[in-house]
Protein backbone atom coordinates (compact mmCIF):
# COMPACT_ATOMS: atom_id res chain seq x y z
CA UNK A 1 -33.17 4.54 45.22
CA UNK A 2 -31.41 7.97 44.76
CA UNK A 3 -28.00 6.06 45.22
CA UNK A 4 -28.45 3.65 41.80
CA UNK A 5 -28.88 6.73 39.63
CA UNK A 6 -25.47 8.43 39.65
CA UNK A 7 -25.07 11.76 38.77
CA UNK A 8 -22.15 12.33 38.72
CA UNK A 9 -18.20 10.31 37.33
CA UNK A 10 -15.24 10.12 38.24
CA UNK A 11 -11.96 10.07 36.76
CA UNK A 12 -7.97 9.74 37.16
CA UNK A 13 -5.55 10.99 34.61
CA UNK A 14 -2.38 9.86 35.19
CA UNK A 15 0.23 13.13 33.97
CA UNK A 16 4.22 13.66 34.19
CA UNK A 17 3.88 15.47 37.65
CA UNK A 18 1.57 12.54 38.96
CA UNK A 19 -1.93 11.23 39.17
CA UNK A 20 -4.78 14.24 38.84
CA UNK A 21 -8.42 13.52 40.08
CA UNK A 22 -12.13 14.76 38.64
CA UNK A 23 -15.02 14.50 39.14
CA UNK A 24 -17.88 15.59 36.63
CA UNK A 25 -21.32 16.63 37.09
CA UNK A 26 -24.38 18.10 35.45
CA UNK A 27 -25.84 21.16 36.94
CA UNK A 28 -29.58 22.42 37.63
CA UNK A 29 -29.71 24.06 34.08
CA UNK A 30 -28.01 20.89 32.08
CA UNK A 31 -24.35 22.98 32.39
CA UNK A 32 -21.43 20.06 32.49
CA UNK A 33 -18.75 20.77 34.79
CA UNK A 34 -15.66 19.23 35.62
CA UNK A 35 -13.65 19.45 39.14
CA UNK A 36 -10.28 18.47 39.46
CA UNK A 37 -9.90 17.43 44.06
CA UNK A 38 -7.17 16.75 45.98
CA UNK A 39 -6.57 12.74 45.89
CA UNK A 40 -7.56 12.47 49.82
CA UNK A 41 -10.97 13.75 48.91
CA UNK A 42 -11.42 11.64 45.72
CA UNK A 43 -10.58 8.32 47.86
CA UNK A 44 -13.43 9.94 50.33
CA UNK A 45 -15.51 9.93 47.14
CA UNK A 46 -14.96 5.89 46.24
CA UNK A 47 -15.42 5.27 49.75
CA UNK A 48 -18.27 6.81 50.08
CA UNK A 49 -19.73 4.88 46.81
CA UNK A 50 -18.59 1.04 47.74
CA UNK A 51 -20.15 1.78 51.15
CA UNK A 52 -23.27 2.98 49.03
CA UNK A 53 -23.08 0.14 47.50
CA UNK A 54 -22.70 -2.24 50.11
CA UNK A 55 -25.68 -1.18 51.62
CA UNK A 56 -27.95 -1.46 48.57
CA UNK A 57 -26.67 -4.62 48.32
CA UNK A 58 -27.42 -5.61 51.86
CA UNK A 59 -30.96 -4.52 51.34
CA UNK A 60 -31.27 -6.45 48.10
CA UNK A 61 -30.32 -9.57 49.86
CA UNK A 62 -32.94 -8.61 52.94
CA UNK A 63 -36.13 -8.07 50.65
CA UNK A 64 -38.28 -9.84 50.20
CA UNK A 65 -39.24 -10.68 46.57
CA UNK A 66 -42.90 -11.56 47.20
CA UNK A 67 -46.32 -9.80 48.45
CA UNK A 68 -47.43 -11.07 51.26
CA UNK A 69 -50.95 -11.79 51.90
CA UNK A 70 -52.74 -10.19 55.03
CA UNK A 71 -53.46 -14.16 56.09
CA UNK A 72 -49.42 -14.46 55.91
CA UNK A 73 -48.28 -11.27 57.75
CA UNK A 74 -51.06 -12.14 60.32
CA UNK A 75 -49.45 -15.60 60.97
CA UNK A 76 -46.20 -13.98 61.33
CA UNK A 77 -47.22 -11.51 63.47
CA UNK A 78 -46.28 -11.70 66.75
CA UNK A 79 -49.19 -10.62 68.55
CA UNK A 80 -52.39 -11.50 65.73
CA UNK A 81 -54.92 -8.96 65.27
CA UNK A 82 -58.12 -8.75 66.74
CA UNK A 83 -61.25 -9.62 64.54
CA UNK A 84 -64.07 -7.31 63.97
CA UNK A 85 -66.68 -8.49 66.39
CA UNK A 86 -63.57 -9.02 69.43
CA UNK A 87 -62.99 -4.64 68.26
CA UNK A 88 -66.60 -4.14 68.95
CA UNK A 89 -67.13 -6.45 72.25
CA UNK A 90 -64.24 -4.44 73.03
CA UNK A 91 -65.33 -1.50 72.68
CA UNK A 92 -69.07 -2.13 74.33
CA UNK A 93 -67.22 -3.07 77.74
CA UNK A 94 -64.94 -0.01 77.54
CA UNK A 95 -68.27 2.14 77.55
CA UNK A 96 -70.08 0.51 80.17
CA UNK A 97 -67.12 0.69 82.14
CA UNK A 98 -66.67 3.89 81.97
CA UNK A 99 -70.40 4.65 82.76
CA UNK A 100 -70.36 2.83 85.56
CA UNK A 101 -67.42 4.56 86.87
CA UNK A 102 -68.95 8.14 86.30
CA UNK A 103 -72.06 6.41 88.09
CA UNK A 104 -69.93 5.88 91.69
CA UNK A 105 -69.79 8.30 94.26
CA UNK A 106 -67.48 11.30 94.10
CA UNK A 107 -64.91 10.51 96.16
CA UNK A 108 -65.03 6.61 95.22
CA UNK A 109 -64.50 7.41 91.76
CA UNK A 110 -61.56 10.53 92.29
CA UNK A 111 -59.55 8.19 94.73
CA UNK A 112 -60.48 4.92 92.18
CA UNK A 113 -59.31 6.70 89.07
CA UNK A 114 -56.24 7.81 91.00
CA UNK A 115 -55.40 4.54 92.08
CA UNK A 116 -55.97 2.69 88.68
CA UNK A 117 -55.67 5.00 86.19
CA UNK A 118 -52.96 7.43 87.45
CA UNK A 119 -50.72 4.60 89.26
CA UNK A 120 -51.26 6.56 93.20
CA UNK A 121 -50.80 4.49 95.68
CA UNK A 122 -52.76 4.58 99.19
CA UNK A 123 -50.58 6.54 100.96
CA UNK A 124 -50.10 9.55 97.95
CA UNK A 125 -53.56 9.59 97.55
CA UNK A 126 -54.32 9.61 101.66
CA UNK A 127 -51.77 13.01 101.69
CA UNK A 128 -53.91 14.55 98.68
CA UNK A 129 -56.94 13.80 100.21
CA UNK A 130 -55.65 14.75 103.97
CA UNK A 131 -57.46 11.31 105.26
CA UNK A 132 -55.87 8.14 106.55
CA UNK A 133 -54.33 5.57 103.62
CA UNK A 134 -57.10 3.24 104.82
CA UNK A 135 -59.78 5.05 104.08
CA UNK A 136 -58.56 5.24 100.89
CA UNK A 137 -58.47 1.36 100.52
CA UNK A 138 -61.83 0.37 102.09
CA UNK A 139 -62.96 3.54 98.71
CA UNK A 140 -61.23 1.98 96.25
CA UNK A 141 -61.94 -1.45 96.96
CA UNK A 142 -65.73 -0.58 97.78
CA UNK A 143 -65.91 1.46 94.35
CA UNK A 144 -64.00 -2.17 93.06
CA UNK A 145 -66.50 -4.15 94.13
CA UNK A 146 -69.75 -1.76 93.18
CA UNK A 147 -67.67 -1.94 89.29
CA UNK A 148 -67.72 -5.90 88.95
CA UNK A 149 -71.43 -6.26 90.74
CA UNK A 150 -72.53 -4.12 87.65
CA UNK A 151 -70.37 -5.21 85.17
CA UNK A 152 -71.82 -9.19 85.99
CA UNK A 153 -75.16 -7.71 85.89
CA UNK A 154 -74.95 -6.77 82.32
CA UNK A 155 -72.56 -9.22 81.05
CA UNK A 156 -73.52 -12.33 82.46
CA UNK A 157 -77.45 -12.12 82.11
């Protein structure tokens, strides 16, 4: 982490007037320079590092010291991944559903897509279309039930 590696150090001298603060530094080129701040901004400065440090420290504690396998972060997974073949199955219905929907009528499909895909209900769909809200129902639910007749056909053999 960039806060382990300091780059910089700093200093109090105590002198007759009082305490003076630096802080020293390397430059770009190598150059060393030192900077003598005002004491507010040099308590900023250890501030500033302890909470540094307290948070690498925090994160120390929090890590885990261990690779995990891909069998162990599946099992703590909240939701477990699908396997290979459950992706494809997947995948397989997702196309025939979507053939079969470009298959239905025109208007069954516009007002069935509205209603399932784009969250419409009846009655925003009935003012788009200028036709009654239950028109719109006896469409979707006739394009619902034209969907699962075809869907059983090729899933259940």
């Amino acid at each position: 982490m960039a806060y382990r590696v300091k780059t910089y150090t700093l200093r109090e001298e105590a002198a007759e007037n009082g305490t003076r603060y630096f802080i020293s530094f390397k430059d770009g080129q190598g150059g060393y320079h030192e900077l003598e701040v005002s004491e507010q901004f040099f308590t900023e400065f250890r501030q500033m590092e302890r909470r540094n440090r307290n948070l690498l420290q925090s994160d120390e504690r929090h890590k885990e010291f261990f690779e995990l396998s891909d069998e162990a972060l599946n099992k703590r997974a909240r939701v477990t991944p699908k396997g290979v073949d459950e992706l494809i199955i997947e995948q397989e219905r997702s196309e025939l559903l979507h053939r079969i929907i470009a298959a239905l009528p025109e208007i069954q499909r516009r007002r069935f897509l509205l209603y399932y895909e784009y969250d419409f209900n009846y009655y925003d769909i009935a003012a788009m279309e200028h036709c009654t809200a239950q028109a719109v129902r006896r469409s979707v639910v006739l394009a619902r039930e034209k969907i699962k007749v075809q869907m059983k056909k090729y899933l259940c053999p």
